[in-house]
PDBML (XML) file of the C-alpha atoms, coordinates in Angstrom:
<?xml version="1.0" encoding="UTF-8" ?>
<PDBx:datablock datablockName="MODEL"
   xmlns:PDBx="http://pdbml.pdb.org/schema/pdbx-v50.xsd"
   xmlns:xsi="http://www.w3.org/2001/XMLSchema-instance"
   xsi:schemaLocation="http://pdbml.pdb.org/schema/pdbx-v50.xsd pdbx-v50.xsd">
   <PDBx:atom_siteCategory>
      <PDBx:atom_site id="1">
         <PDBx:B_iso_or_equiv>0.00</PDBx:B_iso_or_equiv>
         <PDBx:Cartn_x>94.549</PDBx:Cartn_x>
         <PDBx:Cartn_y>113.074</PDBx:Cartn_y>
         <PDBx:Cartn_z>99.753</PDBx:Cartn_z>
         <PDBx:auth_asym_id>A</PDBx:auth_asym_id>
         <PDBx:auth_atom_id>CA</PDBx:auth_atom_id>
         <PDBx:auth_comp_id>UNK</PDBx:auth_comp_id>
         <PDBx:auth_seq_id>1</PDBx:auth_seq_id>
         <PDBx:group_PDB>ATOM</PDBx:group_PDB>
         <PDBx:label_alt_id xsi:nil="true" />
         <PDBx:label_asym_id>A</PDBx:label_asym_id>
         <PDBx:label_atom_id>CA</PDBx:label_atom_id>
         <PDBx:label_comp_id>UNK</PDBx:label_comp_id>
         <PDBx:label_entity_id>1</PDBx:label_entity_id>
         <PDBx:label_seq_id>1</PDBx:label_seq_id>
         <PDBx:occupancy>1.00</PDBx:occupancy>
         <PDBx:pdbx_PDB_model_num>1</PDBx:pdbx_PDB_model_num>
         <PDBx:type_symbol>C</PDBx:type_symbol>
      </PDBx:atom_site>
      <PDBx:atom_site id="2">
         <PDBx:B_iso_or_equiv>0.00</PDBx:B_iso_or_equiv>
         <PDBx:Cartn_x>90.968</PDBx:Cartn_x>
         <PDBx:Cartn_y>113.297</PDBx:Cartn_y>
         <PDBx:Cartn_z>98.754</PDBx:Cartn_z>
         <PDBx:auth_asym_id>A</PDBx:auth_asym_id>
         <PDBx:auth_atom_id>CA</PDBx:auth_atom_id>
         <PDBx:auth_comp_id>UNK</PDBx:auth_comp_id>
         <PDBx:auth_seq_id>2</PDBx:auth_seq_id>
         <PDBx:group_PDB>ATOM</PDBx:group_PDB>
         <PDBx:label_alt_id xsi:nil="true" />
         <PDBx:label_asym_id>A</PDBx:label_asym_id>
         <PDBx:label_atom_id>CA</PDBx:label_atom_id>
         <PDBx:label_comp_id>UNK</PDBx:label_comp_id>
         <PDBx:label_entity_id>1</PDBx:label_entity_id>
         <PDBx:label_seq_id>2</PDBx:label_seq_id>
         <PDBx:occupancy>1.00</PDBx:occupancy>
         <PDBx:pdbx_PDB_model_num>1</PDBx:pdbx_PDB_model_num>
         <PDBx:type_symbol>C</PDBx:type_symbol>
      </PDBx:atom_site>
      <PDBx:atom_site id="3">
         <PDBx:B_iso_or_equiv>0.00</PDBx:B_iso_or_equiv>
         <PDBx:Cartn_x>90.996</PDBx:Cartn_x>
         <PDBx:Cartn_y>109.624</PDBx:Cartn_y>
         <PDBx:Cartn_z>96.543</PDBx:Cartn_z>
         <PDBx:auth_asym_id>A</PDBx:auth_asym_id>
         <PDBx:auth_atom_id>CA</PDBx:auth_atom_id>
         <PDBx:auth_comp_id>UNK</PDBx:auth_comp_id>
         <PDBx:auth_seq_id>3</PDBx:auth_seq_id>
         <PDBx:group_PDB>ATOM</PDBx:group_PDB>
         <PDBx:label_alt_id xsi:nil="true" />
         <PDBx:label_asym_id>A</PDBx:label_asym_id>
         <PDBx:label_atom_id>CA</PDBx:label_atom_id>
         <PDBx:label_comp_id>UNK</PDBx:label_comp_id>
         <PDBx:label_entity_id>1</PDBx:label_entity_id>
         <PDBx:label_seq_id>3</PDBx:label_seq_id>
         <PDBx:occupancy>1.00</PDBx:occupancy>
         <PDBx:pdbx_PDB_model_num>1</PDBx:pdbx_PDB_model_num>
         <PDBx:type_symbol>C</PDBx:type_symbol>
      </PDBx:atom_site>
      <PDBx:atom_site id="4">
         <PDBx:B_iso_or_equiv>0.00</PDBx:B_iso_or_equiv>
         <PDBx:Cartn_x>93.120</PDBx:Cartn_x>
         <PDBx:Cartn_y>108.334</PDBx:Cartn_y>
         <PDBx:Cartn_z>99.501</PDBx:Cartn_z>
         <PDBx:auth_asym_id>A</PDBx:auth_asym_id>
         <PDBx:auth_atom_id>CA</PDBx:auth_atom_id>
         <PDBx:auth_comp_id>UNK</PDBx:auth_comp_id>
         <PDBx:auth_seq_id>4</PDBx:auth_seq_id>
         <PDBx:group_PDB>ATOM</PDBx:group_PDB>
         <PDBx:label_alt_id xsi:nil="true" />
         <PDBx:label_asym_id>A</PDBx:label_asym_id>
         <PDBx:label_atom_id>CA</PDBx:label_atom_id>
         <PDBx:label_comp_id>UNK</PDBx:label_comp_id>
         <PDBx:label_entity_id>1</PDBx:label_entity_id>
         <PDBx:label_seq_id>4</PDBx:label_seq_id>
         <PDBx:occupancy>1.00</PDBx:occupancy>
         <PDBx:pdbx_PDB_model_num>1</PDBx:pdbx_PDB_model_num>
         <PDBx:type_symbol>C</PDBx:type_symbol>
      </PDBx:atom_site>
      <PDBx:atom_site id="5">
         <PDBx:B_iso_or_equiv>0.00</PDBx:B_iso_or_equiv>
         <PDBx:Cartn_x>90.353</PDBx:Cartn_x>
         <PDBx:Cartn_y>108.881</PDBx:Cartn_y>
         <PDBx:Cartn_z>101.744</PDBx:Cartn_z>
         <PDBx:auth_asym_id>A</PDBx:auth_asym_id>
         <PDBx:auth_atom_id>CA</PDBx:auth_atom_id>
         <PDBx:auth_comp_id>UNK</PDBx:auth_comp_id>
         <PDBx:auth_seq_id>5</PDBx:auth_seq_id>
         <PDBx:group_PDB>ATOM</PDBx:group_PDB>
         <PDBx:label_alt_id xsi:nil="true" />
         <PDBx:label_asym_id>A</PDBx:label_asym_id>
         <PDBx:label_atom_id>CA</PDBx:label_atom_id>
         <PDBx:label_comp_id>UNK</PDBx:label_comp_id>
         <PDBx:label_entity_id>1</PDBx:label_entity_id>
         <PDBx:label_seq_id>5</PDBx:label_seq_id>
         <PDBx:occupancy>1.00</PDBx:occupancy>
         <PDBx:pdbx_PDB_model_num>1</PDBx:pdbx_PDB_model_num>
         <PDBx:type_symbol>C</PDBx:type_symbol>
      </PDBx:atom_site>
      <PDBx:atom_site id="6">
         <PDBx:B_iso_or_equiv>0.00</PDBx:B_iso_or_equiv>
         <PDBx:Cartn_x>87.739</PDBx:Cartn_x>
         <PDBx:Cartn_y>107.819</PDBx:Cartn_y>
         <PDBx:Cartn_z>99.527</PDBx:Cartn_z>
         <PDBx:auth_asym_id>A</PDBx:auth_asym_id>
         <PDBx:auth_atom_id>CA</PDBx:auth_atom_id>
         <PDBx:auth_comp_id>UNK</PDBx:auth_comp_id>
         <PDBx:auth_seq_id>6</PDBx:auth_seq_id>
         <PDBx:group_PDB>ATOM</PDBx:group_PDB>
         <PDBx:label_alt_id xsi:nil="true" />
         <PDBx:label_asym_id>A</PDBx:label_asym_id>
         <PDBx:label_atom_id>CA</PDBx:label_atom_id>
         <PDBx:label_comp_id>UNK</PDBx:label_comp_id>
         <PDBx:label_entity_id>1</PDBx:label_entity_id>
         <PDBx:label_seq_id>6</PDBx:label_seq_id>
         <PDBx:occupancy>1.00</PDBx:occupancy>
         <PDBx:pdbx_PDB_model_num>1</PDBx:pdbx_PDB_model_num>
         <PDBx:type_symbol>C</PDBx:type_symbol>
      </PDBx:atom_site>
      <PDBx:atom_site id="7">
         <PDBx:B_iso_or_equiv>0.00</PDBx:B_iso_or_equiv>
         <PDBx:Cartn_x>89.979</PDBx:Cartn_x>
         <PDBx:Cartn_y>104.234</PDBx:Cartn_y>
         <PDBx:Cartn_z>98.807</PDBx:Cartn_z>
         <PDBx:auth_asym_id>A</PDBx:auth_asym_id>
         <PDBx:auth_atom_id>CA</PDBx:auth_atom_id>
         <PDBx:auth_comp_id>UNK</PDBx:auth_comp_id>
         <PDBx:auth_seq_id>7</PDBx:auth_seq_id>
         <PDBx:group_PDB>ATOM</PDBx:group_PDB>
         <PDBx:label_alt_id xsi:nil="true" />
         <PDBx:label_asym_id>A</PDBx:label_asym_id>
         <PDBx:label_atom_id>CA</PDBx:label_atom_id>
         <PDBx:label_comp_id>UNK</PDBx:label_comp_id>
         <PDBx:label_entity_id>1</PDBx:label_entity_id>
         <PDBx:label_seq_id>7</PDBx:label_seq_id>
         <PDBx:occupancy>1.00</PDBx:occupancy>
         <PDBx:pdbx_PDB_model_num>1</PDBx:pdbx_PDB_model_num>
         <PDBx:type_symbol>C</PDBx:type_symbol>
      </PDBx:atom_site>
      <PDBx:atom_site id="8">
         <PDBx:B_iso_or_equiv>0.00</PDBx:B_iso_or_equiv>
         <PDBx:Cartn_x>89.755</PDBx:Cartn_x>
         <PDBx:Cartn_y>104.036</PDBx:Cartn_y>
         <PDBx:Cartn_z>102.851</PDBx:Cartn_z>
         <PDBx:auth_asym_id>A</PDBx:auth_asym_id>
         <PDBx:auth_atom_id>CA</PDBx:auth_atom_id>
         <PDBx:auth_comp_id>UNK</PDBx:auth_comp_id>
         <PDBx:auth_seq_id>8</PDBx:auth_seq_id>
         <PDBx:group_PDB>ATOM</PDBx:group_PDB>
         <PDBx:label_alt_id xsi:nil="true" />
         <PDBx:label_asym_id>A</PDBx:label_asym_id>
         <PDBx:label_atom_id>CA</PDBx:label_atom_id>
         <PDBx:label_comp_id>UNK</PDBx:label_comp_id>
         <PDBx:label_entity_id>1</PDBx:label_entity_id>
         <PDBx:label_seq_id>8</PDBx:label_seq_id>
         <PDBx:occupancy>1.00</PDBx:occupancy>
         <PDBx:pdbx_PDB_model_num>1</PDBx:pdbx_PDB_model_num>
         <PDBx:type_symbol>C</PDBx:type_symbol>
      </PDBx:atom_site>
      <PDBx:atom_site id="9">
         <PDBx:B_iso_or_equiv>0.00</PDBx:B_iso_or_equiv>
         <PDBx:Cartn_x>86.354</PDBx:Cartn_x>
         <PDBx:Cartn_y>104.649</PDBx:Cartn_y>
         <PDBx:Cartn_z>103.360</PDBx:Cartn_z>
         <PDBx:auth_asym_id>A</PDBx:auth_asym_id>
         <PDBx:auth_atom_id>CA</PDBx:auth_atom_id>
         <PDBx:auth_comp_id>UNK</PDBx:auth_comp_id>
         <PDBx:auth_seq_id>9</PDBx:auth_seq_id>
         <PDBx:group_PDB>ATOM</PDBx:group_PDB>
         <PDBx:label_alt_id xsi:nil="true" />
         <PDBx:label_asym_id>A</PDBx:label_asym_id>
         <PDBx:label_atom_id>CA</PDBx:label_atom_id>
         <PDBx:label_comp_id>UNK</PDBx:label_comp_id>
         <PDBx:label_entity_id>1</PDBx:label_entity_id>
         <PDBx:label_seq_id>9</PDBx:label_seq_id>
         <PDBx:occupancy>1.00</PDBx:occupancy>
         <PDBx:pdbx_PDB_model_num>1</PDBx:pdbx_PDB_model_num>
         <PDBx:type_symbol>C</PDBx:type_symbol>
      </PDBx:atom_site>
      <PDBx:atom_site id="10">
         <PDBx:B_iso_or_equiv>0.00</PDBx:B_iso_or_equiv>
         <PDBx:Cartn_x>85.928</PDBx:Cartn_x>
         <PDBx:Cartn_y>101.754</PDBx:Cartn_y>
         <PDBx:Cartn_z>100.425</PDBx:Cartn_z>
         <PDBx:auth_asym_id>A</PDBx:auth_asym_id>
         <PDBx:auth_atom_id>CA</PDBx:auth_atom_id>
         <PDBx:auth_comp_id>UNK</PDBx:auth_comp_id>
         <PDBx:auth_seq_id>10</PDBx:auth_seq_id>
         <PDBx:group_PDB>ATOM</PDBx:group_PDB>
         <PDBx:label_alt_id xsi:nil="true" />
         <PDBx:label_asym_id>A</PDBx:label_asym_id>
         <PDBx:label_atom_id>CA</PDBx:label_atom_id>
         <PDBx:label_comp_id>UNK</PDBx:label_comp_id>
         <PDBx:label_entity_id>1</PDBx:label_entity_id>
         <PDBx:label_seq_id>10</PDBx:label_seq_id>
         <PDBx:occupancy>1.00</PDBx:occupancy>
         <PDBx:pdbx_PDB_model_num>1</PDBx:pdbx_PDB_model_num>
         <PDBx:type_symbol>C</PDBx:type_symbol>
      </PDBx:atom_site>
      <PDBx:atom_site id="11">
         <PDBx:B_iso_or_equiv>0.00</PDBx:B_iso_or_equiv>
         <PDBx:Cartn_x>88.248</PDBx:Cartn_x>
         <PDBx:Cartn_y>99.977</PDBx:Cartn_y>
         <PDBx:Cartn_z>102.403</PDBx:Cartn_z>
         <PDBx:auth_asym_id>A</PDBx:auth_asym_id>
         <PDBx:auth_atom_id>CA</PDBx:auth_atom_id>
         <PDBx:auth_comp_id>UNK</PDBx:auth_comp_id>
         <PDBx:auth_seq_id>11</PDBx:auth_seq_id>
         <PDBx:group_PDB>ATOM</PDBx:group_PDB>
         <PDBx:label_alt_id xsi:nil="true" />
         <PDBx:label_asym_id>A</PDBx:label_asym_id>
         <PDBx:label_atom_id>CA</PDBx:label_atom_id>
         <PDBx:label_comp_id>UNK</PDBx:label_comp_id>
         <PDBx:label_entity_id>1</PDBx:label_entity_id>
         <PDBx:label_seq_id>11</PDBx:label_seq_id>
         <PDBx:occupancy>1.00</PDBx:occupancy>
         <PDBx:pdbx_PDB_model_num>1</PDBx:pdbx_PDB_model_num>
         <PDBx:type_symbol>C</PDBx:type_symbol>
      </PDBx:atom_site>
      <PDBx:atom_site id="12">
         <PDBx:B_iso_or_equiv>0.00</PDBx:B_iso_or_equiv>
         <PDBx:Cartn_x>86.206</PDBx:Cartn_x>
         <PDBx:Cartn_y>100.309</PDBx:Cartn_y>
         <PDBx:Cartn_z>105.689</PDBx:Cartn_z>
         <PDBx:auth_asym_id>A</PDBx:auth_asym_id>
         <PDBx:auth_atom_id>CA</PDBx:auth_atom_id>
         <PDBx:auth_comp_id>UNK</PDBx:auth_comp_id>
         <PDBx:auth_seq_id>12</PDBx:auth_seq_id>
         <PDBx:group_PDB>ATOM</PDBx:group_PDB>
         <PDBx:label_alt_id xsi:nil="true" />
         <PDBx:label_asym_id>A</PDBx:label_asym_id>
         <PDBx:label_atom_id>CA</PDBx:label_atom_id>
         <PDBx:label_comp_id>UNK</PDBx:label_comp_id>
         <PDBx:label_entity_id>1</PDBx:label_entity_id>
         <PDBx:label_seq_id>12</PDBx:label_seq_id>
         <PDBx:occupancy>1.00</PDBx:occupancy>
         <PDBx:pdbx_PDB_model_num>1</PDBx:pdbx_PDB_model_num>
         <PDBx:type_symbol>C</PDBx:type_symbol>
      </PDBx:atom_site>
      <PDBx:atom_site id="13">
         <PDBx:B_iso_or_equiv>0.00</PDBx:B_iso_or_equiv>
         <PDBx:Cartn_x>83.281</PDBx:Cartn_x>
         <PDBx:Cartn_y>99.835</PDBx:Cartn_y>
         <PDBx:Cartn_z>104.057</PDBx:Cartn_z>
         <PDBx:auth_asym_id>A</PDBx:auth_asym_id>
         <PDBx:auth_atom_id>CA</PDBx:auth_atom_id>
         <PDBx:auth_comp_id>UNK</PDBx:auth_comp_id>
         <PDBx:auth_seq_id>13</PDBx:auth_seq_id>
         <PDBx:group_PDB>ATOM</PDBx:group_PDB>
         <PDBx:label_alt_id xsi:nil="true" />
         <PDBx:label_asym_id>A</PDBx:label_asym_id>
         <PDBx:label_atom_id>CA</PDBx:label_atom_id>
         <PDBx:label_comp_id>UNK</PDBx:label_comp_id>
         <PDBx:label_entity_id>1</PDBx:label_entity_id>
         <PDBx:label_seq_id>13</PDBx:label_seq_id>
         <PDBx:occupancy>1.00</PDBx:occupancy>
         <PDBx:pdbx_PDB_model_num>1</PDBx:pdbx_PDB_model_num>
         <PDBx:type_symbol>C</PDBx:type_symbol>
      </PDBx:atom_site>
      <PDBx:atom_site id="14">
         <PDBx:B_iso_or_equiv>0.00</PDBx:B_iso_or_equiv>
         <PDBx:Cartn_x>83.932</PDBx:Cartn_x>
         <PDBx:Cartn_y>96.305</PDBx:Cartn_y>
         <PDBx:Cartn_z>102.369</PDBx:Cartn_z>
         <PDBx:auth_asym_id>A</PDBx:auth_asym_id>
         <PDBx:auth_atom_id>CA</PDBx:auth_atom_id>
         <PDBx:auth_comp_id>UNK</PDBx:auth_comp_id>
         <PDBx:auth_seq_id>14</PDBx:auth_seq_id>
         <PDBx:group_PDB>ATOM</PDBx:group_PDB>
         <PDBx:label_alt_id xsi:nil="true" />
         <PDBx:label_asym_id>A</PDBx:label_asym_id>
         <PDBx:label_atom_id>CA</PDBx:label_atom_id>
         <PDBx:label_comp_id>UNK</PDBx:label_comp_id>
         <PDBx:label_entity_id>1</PDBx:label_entity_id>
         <PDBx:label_seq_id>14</PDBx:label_seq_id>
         <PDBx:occupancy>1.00</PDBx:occupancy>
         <PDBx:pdbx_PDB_model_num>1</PDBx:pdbx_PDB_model_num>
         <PDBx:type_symbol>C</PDBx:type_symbol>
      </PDBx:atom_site>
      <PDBx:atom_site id="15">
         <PDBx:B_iso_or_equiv>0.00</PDBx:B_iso_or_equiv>
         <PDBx:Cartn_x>85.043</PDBx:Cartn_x>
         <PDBx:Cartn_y>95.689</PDBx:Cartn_y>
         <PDBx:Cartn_z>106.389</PDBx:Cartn_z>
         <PDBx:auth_asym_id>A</PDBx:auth_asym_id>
         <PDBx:auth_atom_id>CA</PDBx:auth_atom_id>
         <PDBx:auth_comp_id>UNK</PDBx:auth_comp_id>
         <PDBx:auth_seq_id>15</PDBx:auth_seq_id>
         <PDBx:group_PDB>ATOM</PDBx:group_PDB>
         <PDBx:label_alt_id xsi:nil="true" />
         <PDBx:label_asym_id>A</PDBx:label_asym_id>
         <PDBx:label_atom_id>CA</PDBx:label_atom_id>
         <PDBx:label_comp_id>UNK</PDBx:label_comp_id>
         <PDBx:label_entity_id>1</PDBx:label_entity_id>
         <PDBx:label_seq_id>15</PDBx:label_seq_id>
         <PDBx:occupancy>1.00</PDBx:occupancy>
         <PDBx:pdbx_PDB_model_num>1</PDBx:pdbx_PDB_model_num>
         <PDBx:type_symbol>C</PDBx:type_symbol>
      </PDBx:atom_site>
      <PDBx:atom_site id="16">
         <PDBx:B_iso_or_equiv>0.00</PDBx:B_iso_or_equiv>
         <PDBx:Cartn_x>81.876</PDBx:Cartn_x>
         <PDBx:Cartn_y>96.767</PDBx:Cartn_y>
         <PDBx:Cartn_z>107.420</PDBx:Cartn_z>
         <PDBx:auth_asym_id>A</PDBx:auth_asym_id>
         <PDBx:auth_atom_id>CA</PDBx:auth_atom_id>
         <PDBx:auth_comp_id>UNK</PDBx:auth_comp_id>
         <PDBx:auth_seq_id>16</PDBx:auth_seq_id>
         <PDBx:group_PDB>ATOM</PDBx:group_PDB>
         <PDBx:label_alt_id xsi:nil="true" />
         <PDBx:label_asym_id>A</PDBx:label_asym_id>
         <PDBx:label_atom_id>CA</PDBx:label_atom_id>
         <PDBx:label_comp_id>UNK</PDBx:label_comp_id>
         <PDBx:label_entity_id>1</PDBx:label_entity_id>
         <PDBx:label_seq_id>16</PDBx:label_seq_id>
         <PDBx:occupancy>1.00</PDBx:occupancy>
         <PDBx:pdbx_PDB_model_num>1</PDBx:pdbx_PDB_model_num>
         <PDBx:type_symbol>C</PDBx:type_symbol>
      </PDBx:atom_site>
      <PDBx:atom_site id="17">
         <PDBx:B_iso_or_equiv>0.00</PDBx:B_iso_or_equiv>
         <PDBx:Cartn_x>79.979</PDBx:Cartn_x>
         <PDBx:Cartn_y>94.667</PDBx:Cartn_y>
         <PDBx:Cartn_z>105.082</PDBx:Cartn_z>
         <PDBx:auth_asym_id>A</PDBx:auth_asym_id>
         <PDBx:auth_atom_id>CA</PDBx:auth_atom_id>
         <PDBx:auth_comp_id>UNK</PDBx:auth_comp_id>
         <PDBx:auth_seq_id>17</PDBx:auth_seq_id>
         <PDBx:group_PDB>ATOM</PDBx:group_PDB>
         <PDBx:label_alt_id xsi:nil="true" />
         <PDBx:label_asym_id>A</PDBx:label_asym_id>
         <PDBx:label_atom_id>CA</PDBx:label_atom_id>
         <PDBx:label_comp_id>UNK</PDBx:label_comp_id>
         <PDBx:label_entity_id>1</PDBx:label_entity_id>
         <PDBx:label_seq_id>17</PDBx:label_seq_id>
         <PDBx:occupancy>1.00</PDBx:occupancy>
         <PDBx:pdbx_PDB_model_num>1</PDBx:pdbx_PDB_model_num>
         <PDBx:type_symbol>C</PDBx:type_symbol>
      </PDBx:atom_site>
      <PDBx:atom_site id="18">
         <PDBx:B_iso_or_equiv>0.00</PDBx:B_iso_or_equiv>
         <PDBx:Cartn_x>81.438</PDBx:Cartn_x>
         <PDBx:Cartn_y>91.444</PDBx:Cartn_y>
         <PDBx:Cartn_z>105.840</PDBx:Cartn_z>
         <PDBx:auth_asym_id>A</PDBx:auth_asym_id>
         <PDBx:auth_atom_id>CA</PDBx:auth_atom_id>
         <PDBx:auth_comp_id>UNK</PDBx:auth_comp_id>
         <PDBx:auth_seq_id>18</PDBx:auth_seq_id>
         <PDBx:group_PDB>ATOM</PDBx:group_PDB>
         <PDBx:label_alt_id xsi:nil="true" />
         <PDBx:label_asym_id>A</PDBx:label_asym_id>
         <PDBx:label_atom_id>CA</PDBx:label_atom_id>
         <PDBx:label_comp_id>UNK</PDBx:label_comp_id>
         <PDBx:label_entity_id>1</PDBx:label_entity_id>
         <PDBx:label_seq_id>18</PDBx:label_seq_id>
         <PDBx:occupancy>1.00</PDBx:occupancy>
         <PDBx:pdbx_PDB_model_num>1</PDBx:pdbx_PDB_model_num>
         <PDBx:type_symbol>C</PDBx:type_symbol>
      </PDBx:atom_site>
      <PDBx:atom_site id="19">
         <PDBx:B_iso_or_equiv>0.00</PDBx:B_iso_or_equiv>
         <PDBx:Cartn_x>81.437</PDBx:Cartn_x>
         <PDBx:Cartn_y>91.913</PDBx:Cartn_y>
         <PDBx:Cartn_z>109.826</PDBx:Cartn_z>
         <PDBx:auth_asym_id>A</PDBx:auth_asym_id>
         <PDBx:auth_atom_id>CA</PDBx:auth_atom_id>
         <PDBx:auth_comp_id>UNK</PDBx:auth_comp_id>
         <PDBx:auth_seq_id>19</PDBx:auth_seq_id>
         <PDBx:group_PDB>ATOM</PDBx:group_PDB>
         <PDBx:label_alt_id xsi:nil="true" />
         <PDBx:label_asym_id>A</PDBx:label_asym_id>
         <PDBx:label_atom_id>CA</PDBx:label_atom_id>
         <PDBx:label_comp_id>UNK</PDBx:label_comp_id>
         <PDBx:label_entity_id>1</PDBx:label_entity_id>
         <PDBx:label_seq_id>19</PDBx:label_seq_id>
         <PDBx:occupancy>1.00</PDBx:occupancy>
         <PDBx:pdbx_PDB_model_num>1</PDBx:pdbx_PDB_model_num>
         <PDBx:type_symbol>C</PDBx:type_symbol>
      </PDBx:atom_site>
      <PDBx:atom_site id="20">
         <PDBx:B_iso_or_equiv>0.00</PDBx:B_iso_or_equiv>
         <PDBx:Cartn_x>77.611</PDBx:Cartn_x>
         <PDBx:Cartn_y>92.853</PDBx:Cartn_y>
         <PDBx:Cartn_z>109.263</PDBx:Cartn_z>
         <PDBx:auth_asym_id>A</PDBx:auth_asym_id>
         <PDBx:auth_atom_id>CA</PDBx:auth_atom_id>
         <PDBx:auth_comp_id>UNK</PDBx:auth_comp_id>
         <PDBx:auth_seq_id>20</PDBx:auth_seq_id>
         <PDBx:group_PDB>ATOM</PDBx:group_PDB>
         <PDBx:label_alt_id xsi:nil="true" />
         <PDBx:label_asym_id>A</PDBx:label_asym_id>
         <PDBx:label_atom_id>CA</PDBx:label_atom_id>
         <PDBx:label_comp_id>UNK</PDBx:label_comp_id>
         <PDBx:label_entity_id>1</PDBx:label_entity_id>
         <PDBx:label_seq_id>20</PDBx:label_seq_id>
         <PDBx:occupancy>1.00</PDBx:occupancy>
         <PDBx:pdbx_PDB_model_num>1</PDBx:pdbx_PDB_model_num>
         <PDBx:type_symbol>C</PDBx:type_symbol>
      </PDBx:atom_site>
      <PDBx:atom_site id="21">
         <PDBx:B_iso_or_equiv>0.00</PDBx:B_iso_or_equiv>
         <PDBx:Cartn_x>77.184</PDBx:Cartn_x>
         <PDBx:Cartn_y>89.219</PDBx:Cartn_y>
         <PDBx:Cartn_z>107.159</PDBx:Cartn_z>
         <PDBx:auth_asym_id>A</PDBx:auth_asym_id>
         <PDBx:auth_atom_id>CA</PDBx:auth_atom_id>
         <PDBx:auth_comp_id>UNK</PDBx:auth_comp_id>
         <PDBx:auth_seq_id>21</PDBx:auth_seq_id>
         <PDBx:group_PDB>ATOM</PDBx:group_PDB>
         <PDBx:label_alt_id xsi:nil="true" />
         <PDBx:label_asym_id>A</PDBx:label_asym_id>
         <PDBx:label_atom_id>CA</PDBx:label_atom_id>
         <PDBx:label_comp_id>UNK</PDBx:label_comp_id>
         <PDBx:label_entity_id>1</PDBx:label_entity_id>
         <PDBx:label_seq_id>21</PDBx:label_seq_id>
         <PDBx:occupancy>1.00</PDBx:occupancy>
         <PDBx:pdbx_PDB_model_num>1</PDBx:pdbx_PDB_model_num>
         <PDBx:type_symbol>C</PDBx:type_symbol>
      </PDBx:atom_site>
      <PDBx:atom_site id="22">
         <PDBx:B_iso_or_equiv>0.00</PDBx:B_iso_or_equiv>
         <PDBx:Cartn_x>79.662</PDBx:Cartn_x>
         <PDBx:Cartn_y>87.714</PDBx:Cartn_y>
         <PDBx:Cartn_z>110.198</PDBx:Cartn_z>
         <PDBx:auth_asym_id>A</PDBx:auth_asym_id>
         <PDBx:auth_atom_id>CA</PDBx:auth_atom_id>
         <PDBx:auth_comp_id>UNK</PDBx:auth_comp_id>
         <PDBx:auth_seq_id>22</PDBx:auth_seq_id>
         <PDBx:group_PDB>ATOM</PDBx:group_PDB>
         <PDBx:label_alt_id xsi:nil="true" />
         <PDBx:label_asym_id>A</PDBx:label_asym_id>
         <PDBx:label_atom_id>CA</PDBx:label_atom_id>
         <PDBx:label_comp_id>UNK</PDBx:label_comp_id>
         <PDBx:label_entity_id>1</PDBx:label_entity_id>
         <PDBx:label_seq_id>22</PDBx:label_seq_id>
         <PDBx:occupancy>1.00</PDBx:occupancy>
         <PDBx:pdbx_PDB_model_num>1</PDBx:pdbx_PDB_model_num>
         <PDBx:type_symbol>C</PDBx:type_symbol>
      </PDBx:atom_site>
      <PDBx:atom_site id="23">
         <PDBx:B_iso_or_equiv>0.00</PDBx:B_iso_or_equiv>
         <PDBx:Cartn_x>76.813</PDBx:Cartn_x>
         <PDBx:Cartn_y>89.274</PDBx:Cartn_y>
         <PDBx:Cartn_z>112.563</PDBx:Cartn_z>
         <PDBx:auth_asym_id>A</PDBx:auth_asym_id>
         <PDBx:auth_atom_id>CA</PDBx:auth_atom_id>
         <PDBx:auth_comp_id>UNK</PDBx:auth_comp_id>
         <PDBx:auth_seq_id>23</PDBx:auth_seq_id>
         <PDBx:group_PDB>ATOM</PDBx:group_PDB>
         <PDBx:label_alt_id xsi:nil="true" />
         <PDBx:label_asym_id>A</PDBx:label_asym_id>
         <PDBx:label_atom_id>CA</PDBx:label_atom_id>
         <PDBx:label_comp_id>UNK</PDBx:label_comp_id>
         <PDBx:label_entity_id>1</PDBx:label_entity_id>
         <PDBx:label_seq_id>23</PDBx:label_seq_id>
         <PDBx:occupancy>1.00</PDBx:occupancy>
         <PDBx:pdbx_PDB_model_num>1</PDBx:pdbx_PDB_model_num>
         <PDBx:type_symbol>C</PDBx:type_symbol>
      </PDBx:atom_site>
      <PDBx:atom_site id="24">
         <PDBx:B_iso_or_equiv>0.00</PDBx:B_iso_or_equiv>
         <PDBx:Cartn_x>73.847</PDBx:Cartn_x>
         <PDBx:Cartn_y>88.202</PDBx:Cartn_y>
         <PDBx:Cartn_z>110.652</PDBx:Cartn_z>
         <PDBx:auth_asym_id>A</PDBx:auth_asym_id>
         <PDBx:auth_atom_id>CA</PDBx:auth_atom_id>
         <PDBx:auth_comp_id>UNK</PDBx:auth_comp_id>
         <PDBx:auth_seq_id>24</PDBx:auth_seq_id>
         <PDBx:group_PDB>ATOM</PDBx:group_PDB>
         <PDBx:label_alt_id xsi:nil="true" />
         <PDBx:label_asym_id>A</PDBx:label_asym_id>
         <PDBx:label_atom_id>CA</PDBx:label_atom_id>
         <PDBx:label_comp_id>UNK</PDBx:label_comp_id>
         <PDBx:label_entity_id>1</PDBx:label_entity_id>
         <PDBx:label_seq_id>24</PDBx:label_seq_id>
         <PDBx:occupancy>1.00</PDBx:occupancy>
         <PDBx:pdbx_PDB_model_num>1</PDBx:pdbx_PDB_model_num>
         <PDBx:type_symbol>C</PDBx:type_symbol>
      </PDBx:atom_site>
   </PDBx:atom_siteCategory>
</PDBx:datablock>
């Protein structure tokens, strides 16, 4: 459960990056 979080915080994280670029 533990490295299946982690892969979706990755996950979210790569999201988070690229709607942050999108914003800047």
């Amino acid at each position: 459960h533990r490295s299946y979080l982690r892969r979706v915080l990755r996950e979210k994280e790569e999201e988070n990056r690229k709607v942050a670029e999108s914003v800047l």
